[in-house]
Protein backbone atom coordinates (compact mmCIF):
# COMPACT_ATOMS: atom_id res chain seq x y z
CA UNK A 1 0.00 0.00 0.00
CA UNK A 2 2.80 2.60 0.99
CA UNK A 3 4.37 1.68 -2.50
CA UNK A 4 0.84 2.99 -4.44
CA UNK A 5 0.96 6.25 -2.45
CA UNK A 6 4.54 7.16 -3.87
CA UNK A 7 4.24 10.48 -5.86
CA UNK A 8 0.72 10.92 -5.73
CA UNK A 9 0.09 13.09 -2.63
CA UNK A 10 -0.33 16.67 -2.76
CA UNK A 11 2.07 19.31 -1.57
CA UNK A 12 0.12 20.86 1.20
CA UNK A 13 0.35 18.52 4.61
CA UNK A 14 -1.61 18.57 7.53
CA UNK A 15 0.54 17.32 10.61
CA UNK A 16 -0.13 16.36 14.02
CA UNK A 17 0.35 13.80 16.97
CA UNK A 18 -2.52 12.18 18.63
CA UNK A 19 -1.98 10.18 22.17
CA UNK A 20 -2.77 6.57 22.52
CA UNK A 21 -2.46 3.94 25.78
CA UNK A 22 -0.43 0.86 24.90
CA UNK A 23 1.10 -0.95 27.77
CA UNK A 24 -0.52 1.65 30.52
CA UNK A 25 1.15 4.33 29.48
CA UNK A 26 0.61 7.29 26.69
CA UNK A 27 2.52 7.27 23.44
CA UNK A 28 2.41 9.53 20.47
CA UNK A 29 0.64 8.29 17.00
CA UNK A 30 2.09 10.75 14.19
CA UNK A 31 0.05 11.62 11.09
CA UNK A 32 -0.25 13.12 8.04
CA UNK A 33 -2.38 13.90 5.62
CA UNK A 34 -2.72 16.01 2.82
CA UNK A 35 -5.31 18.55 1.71
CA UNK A 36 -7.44 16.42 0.05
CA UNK A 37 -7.95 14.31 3.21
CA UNK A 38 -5.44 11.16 1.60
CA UNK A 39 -3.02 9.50 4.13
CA UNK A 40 0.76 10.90 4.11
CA UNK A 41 2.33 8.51 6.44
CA UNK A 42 1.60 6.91 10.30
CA UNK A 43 4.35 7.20 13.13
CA UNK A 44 4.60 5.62 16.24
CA UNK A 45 6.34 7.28 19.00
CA UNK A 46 6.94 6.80 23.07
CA UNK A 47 7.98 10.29 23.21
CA UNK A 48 6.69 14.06 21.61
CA UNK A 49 9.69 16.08 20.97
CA UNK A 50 11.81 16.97 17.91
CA UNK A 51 13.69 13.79 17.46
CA UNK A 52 10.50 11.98 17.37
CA UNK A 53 8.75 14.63 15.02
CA UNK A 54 12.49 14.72 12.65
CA UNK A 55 12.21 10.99 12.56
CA UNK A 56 8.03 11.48 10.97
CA UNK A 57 9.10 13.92 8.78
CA UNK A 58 12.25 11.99 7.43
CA UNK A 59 9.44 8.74 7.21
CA UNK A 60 6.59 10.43 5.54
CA UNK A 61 8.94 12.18 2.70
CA UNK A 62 10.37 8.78 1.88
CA UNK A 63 7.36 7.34 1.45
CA UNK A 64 5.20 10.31 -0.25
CA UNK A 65 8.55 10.46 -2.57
CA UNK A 66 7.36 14.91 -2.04
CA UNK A 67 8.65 17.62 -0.39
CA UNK A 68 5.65 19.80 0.82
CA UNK A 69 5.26 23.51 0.62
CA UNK A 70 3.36 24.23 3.26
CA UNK A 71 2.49 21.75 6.61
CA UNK A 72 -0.33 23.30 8.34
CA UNK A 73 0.12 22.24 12.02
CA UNK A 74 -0.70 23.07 15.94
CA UNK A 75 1.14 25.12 17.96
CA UNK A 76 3.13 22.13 19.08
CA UNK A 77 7.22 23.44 20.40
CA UNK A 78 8.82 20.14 18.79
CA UNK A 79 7.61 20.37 15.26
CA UNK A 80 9.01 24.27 14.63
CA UNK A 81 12.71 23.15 14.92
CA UNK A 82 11.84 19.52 13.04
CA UNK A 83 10.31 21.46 10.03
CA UNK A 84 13.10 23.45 9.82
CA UNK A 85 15.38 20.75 10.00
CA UNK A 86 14.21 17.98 7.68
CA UNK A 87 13.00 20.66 4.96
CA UNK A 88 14.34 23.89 5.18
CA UNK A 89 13.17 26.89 4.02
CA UNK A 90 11.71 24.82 0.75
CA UNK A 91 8.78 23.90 3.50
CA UNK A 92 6.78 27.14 4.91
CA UNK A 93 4.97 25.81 8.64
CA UNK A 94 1.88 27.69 9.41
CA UNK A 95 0.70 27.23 13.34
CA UNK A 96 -2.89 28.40 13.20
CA UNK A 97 -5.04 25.82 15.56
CA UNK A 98 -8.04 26.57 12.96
CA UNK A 99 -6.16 25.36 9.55
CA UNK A 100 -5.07 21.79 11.00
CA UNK A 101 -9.52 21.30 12.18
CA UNK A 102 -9.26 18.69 8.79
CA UNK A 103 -6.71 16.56 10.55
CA UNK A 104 -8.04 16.50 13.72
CA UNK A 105 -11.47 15.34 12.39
CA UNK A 106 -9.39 12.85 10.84
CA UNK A 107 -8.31 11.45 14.21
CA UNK A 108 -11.73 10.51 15.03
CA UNK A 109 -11.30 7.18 12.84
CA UNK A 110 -8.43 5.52 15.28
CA UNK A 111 -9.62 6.51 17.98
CA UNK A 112 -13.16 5.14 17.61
CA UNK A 113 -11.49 1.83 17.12
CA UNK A 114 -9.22 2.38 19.51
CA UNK A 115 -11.38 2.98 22.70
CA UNK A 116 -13.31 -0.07 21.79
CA UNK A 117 -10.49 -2.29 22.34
CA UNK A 118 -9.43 -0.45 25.29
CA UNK A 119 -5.84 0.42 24.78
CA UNK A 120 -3.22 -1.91 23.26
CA UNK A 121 -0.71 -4.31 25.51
CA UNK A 122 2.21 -4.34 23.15
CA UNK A 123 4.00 -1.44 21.17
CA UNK A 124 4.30 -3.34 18.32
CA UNK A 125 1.20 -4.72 17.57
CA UNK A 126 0.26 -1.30 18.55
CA UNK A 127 2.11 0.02 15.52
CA UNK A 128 0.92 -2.58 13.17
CA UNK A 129 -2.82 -2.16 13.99
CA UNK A 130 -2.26 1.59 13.40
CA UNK A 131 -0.33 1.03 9.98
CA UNK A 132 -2.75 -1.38 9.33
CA UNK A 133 -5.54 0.41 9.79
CA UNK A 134 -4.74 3.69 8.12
CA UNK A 135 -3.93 2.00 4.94
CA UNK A 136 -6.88 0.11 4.90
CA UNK A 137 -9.22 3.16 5.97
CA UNK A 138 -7.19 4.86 2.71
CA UNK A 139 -8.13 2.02 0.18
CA UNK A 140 -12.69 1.99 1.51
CA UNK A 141 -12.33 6.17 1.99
CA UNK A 142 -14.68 7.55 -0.29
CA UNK A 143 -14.78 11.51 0.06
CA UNK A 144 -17.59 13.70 -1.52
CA UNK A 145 -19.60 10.37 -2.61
CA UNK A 146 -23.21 10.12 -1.69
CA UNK A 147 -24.65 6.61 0.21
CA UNK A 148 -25.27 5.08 -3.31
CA UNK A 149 -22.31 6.13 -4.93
CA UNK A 150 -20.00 4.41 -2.09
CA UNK A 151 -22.29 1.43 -2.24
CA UNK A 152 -21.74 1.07 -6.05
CA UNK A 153 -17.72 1.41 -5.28
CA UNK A 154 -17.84 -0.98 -2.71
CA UNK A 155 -16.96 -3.67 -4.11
CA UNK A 156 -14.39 -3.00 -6.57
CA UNK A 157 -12.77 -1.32 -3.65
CA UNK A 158 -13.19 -4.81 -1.98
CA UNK A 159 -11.21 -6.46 -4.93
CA UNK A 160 -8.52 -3.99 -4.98
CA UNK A 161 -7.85 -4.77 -1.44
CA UNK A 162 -7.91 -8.57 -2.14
CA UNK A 163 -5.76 -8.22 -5.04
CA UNK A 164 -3.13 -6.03 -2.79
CA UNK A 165 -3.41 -8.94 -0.59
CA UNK A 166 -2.65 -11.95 -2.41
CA UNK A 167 0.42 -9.78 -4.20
CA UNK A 168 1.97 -9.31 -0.55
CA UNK A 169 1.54 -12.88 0.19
């Protein structure tokens, strides 16, 4: 799946870190996505500070294969100096709470799913349910579609993913 996304993202990222309780304690879940709503790349961290954040950012440009322009984000310390570092001045951050809204709307999908299995016991299977799950959540997304229209896509969408399957196995 991260292979399909290479190259076709857009230029404008959305950025943030959401918390989530594996092993009874919090941990960070990085995410991007760009400005049509499409999945940048998922990071898992134990810690929120600018190694953590320069570690995303390195991630998500290898696997979008783009440099952004701009990366909307919150007024977060650690992602100022990370920006800075991992793009440069190429990358302009704006730090308005109001412009990143579309991002954290799309946090609502993990942790639906996450507060019905109440937490995760292991970091790693932590990190591969969250991979996991984004990816799959970015194959069945079906933006400006009405009820019938994502019915109809259904289940081509439903092949795709089986065909993506069998080629990984």
């Amino acid at each position: 799946c991260r292979t399909q996304r290479f190259g076709k993202c857009g230029k404008k990222w959305h950025a943030d870190a959401t918390y989530l309780k594996i092993e009874g304690r919090w941990c960070y879940l990085y995410r991007a996505i760009d400005k049509e709503g499409n999945l940048v790349d998922v990071y898992l961290s134990d810690v929120r500070d600018q190694a953590a954040a320069e570690a995303f950012f390195e991630q998500a440009t290898k696997t979008a294969g783009i440099i952004p322009t701009q990366i909307p984000t919150d007024k977060e310390r650690a992602l100022y100096s990370a920006i800075d570092n991992v793009f440069g001045e190429n990358t302009k951050h704006r730090d308005s709470k109001y412009m990143n809204n579309i991002i954290e709307q799309n946090h609502r999908g993990i942790k639906s799913r996450y507060k019905v299995m109440k937490g995760f016991k292991n970091i790693f299977s932590a990190l591969i349910f969250c991979t996991a799950f984004e990816e799959v959540r970015q194959i069945f997304s079906a933006k400006n579609k009405t009820r019938s229209e994502r019915r109809s896509q259904f289940m081509a969408k439903f092949c795709e993913m089986q065909n993506l399957l069998a080629t990984a196995a």
